[in-house]
N, C-alpha and C. Protein backbone atom coordinates (compact mmCIF):
# COMPACT_ATOMS: atom_id res chain seq x y z
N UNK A 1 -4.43 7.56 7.75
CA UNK A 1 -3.22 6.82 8.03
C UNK A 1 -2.61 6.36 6.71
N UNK A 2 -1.39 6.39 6.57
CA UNK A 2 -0.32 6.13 5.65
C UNK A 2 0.21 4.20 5.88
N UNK A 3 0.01 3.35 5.08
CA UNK A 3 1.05 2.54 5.81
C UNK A 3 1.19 1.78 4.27
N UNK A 4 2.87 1.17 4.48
CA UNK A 4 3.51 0.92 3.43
C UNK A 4 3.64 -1.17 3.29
N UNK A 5 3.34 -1.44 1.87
CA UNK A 5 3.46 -3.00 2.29
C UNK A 5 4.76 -3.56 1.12
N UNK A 6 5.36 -4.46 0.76
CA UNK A 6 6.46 -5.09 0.41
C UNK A 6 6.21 -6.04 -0.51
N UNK A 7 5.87 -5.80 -1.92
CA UNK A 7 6.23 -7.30 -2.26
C UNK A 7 7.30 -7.59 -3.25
N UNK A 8 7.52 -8.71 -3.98
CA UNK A 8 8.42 -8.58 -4.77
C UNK A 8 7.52 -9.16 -6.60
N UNK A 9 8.52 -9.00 -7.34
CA UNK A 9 8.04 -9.57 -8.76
C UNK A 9 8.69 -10.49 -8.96
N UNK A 10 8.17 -11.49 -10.02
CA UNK A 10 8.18 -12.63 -10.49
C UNK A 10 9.10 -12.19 -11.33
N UNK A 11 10.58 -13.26 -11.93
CA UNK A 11 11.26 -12.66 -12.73
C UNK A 11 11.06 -12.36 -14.10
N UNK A 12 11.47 -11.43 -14.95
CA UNK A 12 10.49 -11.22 -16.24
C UNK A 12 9.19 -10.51 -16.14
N UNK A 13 8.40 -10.45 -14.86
CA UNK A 13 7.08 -9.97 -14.61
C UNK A 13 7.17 -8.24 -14.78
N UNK A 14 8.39 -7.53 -14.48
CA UNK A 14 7.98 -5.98 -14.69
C UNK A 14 7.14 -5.40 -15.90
N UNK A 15 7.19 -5.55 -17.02
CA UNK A 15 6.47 -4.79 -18.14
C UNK A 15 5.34 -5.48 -17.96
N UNK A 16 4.66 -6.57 -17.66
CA UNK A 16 3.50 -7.01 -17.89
C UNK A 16 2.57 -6.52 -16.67
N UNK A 17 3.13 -6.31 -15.42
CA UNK A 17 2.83 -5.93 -14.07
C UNK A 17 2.74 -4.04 -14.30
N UNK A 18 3.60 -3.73 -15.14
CA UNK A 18 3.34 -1.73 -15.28
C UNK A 18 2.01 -1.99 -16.31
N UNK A 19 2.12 -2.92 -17.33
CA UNK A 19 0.69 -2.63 -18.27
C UNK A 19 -0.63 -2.66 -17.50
N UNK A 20 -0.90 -4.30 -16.84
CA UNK A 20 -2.16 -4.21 -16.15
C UNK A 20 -2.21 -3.29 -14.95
N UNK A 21 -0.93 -2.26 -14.63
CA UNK A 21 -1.92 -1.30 -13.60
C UNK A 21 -1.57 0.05 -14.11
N UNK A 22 -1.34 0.28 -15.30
CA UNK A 22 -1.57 1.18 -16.28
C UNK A 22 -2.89 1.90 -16.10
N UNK A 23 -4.08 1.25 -16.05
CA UNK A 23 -5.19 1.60 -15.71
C UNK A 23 -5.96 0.34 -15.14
N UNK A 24 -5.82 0.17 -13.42
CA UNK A 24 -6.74 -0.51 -13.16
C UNK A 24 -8.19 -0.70 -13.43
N UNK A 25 -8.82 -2.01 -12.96
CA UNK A 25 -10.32 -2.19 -13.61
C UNK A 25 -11.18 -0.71 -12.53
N UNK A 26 -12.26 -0.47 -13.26
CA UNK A 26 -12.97 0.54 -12.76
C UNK A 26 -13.68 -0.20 -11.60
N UNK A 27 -14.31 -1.62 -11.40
CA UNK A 27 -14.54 -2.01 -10.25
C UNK A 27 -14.02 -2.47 -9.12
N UNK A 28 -12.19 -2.32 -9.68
CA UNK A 28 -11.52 -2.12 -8.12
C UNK A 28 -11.43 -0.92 -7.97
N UNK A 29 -11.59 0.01 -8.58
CA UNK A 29 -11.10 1.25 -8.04
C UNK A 29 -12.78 2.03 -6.84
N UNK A 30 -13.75 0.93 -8.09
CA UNK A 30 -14.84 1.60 -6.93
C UNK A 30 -14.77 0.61 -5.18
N UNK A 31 -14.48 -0.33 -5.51
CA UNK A 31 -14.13 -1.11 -4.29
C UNK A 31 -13.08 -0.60 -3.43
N UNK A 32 -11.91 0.49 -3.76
CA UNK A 32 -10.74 0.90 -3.04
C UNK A 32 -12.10 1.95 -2.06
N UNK A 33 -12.72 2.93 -3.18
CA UNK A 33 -13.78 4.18 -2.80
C UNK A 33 -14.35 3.22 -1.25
N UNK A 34 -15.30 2.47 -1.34
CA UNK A 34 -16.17 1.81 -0.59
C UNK A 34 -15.22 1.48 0.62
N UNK A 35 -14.45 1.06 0.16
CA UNK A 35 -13.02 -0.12 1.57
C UNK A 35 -12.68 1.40 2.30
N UNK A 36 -12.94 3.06 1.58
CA UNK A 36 -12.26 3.68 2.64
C UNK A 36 -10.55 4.25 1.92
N UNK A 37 -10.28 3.84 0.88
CA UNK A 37 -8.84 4.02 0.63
C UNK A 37 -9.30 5.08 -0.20
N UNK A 38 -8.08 6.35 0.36
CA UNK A 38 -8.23 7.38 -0.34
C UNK A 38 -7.19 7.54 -1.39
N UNK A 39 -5.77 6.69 -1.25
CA UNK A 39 -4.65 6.85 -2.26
C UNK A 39 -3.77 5.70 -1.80
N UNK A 40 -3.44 4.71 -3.04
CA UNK A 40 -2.70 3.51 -3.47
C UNK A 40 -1.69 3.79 -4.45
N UNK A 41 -0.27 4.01 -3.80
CA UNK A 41 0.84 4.24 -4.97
C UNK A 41 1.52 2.58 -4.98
N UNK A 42 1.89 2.87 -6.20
CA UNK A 42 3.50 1.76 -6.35
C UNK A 42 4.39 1.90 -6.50
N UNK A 43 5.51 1.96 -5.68
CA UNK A 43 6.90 2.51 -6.25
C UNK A 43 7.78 0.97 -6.58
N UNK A 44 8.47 0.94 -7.41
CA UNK A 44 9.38 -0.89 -7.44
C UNK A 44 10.92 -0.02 -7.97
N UNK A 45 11.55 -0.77 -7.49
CA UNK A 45 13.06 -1.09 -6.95
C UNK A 45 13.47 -2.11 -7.54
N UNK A 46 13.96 -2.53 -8.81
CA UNK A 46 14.50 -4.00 -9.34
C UNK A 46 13.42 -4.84 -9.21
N UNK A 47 12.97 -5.86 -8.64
CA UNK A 47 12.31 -6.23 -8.43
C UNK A 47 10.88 -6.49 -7.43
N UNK A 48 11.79 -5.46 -5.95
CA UNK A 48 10.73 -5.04 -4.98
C UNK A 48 9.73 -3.71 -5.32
N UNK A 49 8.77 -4.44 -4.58
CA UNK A 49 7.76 -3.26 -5.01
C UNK A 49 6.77 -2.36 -3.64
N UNK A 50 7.25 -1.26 -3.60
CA UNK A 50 6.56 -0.86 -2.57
C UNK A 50 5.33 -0.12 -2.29
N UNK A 51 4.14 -0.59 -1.82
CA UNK A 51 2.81 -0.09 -2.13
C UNK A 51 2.60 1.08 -0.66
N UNK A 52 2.11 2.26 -1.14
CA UNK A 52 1.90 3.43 0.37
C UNK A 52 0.06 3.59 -0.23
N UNK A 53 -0.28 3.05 1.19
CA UNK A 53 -1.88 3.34 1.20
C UNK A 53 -2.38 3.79 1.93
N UNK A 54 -3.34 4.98 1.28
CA UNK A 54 -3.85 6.15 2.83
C UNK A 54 -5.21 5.73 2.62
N UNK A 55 -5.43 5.34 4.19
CA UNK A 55 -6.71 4.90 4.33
C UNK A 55 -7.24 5.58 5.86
N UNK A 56 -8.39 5.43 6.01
CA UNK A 56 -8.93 5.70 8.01
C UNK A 56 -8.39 5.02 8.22
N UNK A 57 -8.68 3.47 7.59
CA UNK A 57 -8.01 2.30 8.98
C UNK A 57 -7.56 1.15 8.17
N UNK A 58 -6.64 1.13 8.08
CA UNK A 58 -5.97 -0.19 7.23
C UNK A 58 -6.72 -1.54 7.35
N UNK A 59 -6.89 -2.34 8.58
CA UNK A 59 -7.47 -3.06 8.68
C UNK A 59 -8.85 -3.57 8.31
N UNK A 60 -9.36 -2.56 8.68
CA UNK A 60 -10.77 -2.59 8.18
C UNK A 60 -11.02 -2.69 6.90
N UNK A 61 -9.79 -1.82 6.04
CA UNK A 61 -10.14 -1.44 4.75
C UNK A 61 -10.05 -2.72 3.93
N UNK A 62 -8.95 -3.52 4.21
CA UNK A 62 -8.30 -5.12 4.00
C UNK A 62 -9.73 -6.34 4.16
N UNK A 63 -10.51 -5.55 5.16
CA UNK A 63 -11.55 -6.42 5.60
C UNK A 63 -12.43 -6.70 3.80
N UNK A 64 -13.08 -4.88 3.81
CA UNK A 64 -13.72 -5.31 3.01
C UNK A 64 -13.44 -5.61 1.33
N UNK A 65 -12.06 -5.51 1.26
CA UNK A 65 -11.66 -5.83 0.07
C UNK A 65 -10.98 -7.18 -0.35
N UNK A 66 -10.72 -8.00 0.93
CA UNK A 66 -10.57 -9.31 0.84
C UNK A 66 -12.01 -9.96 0.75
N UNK A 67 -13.05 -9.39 1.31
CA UNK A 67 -14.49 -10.56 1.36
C UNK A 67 -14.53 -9.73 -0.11
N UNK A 68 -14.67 -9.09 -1.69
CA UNK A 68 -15.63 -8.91 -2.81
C UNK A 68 -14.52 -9.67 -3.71
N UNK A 69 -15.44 -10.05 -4.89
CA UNK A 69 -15.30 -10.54 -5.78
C UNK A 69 -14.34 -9.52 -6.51
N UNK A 70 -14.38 -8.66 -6.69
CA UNK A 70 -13.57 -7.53 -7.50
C UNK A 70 -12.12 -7.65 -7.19
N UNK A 71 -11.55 -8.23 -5.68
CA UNK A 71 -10.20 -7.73 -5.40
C UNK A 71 -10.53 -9.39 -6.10
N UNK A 72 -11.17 -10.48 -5.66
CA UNK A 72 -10.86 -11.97 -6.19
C UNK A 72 -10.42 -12.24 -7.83
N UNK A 73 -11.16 -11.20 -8.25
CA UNK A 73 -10.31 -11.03 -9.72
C UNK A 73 -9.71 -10.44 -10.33
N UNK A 74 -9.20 -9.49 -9.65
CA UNK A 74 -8.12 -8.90 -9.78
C UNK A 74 -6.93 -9.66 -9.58
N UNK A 75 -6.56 -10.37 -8.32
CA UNK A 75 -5.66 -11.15 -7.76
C UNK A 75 -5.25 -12.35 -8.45
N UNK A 76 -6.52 -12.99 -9.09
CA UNK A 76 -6.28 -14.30 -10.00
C UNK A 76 -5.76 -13.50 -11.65
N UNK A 77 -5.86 -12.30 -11.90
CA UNK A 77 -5.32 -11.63 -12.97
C UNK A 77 -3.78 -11.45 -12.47
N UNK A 78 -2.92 -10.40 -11.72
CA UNK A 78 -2.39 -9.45 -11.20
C UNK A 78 -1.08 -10.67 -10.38
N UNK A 79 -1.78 -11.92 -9.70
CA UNK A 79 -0.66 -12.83 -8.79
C UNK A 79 0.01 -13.89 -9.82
N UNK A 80 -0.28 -13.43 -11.33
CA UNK A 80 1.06 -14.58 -11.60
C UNK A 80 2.30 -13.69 -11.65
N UNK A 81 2.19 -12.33 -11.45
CA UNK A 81 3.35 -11.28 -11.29
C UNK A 81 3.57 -11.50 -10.30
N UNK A 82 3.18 -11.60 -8.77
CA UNK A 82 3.69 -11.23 -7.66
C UNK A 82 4.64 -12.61 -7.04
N UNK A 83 5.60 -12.08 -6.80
CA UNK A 83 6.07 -14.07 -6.18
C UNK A 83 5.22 -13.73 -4.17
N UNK A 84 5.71 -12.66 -3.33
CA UNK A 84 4.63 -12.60 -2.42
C UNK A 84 4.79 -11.09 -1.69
N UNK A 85 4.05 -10.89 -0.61
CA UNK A 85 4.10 -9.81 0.10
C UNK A 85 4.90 -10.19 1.76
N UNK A 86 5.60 -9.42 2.05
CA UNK A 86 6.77 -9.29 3.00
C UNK A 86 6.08 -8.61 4.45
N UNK A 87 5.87 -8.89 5.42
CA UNK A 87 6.07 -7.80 6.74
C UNK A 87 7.13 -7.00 6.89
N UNK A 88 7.34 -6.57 8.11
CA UNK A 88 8.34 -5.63 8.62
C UNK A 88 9.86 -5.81 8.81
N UNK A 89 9.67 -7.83 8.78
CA UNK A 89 11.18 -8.20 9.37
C UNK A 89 11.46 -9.38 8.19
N UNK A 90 11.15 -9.21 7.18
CA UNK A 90 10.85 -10.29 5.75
C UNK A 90 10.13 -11.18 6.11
N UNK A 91 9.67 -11.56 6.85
CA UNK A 91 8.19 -12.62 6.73
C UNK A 91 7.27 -12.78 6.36
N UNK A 92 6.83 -14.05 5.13
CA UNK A 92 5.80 -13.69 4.38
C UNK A 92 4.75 -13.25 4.57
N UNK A 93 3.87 -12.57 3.89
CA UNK A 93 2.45 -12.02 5.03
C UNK A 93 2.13 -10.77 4.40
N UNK A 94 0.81 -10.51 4.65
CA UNK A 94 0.16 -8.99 3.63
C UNK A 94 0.53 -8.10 5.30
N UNK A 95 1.38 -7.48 5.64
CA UNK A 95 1.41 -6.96 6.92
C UNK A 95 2.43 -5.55 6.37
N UNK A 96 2.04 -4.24 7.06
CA UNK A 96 2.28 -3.22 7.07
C UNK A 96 3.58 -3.32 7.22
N UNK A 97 4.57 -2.33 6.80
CA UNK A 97 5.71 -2.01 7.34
C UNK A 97 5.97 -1.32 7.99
N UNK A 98 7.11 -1.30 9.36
CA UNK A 98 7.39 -0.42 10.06
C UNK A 98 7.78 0.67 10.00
N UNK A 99 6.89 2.06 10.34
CA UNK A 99 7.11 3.57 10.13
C UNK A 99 8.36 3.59 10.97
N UNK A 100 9.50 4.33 10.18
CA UNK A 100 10.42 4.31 11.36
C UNK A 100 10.54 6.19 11.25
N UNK A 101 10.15 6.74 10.64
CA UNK A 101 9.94 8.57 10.66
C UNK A 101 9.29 9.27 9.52
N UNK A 102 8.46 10.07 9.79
CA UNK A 102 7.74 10.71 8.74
C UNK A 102 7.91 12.47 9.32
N UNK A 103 8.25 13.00 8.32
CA UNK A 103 8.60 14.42 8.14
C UNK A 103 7.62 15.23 8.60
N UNK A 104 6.10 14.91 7.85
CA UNK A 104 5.48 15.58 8.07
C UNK A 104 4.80 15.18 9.89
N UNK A 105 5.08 14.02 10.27
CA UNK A 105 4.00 14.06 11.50
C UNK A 105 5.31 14.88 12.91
N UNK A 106 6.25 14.83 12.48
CA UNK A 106 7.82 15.38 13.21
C UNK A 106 7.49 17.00 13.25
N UNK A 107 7.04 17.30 11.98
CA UNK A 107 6.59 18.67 11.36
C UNK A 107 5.02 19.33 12.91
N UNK A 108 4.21 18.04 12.99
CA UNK A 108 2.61 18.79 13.14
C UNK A 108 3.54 18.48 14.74
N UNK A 109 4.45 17.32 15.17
CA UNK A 109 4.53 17.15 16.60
C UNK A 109 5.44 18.66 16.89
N UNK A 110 6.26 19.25 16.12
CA UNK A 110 7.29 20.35 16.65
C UNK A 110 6.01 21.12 16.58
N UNK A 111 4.99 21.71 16.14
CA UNK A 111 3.92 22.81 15.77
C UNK A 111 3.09 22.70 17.28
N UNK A 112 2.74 21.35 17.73
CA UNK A 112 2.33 20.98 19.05
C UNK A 112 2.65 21.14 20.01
N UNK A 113 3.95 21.67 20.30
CA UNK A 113 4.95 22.53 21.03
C UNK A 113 4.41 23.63 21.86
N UNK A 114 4.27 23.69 22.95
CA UNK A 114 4.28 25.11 23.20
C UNK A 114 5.13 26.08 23.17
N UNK A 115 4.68 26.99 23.11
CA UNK A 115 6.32 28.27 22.58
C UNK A 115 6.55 28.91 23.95
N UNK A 116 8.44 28.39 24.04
CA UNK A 116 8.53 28.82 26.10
C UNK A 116 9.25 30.22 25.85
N UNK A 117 8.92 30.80 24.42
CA UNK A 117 9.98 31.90 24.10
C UNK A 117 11.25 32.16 24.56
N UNK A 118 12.10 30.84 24.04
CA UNK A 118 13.79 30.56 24.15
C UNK A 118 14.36 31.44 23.02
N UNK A 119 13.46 31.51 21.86
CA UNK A 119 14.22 31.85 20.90
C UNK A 119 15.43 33.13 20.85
């Protein structure tokens, strides 16, 4: 699963926020391995920043990376950049955003089709 989260930057915070994830610490990245996350992008927009994370299960994955010490210091490094994280309808909150279409799953649902040979 794919799902996308929202936050924004602190003003002045862009160059200092691209350096420290220039190369994250090697013990979050083994903590992403363990939580289940197979790929964490960042894309930012002026000041919004949009994170796409493929994981089995989002929730779960959140589970075990909120209980270790590794995301705890990362966050006390990494949150004097962030002012916060957004839901679906701007409300503050670490909460997924709403998929509203993806190409490729439009792609595997037309393939799922049976063929009534209209063509």
């Amino acid at each position: 699963m794919k799902v996308a989260l929202h936050s924004t930057l602190r003003e002045g915070a862009t160059a200092d926020y691209r350096r420290e994830h220039a190369r994250v610490p090697d013990e979050l990245r083994a903590l992403f391995d363990r939580a289940g996350i197979r790929d964490w992008s960042i894309f930012r927009s002026g000041d919004h920043l949009f994170h796409v994370v493929d994981c089995e299960d989002f929730d779960a994955a959140m589970t075990v990376i909120r209980g270790d010490d590794a995301d705890r210091r990362w966050q006390e490094k990494i949150g004097v950049y962030v002012d916060d994280f957004y839901g679906p309808d701007g409300e503050a909150g670490y909460l997924p955003l709403e998929q509203i279409w993806s190409l490729d799953e439009q792609r595997r649902a037309d393939a799922a089709l049976p063929d009534m040979g209209l063509d």
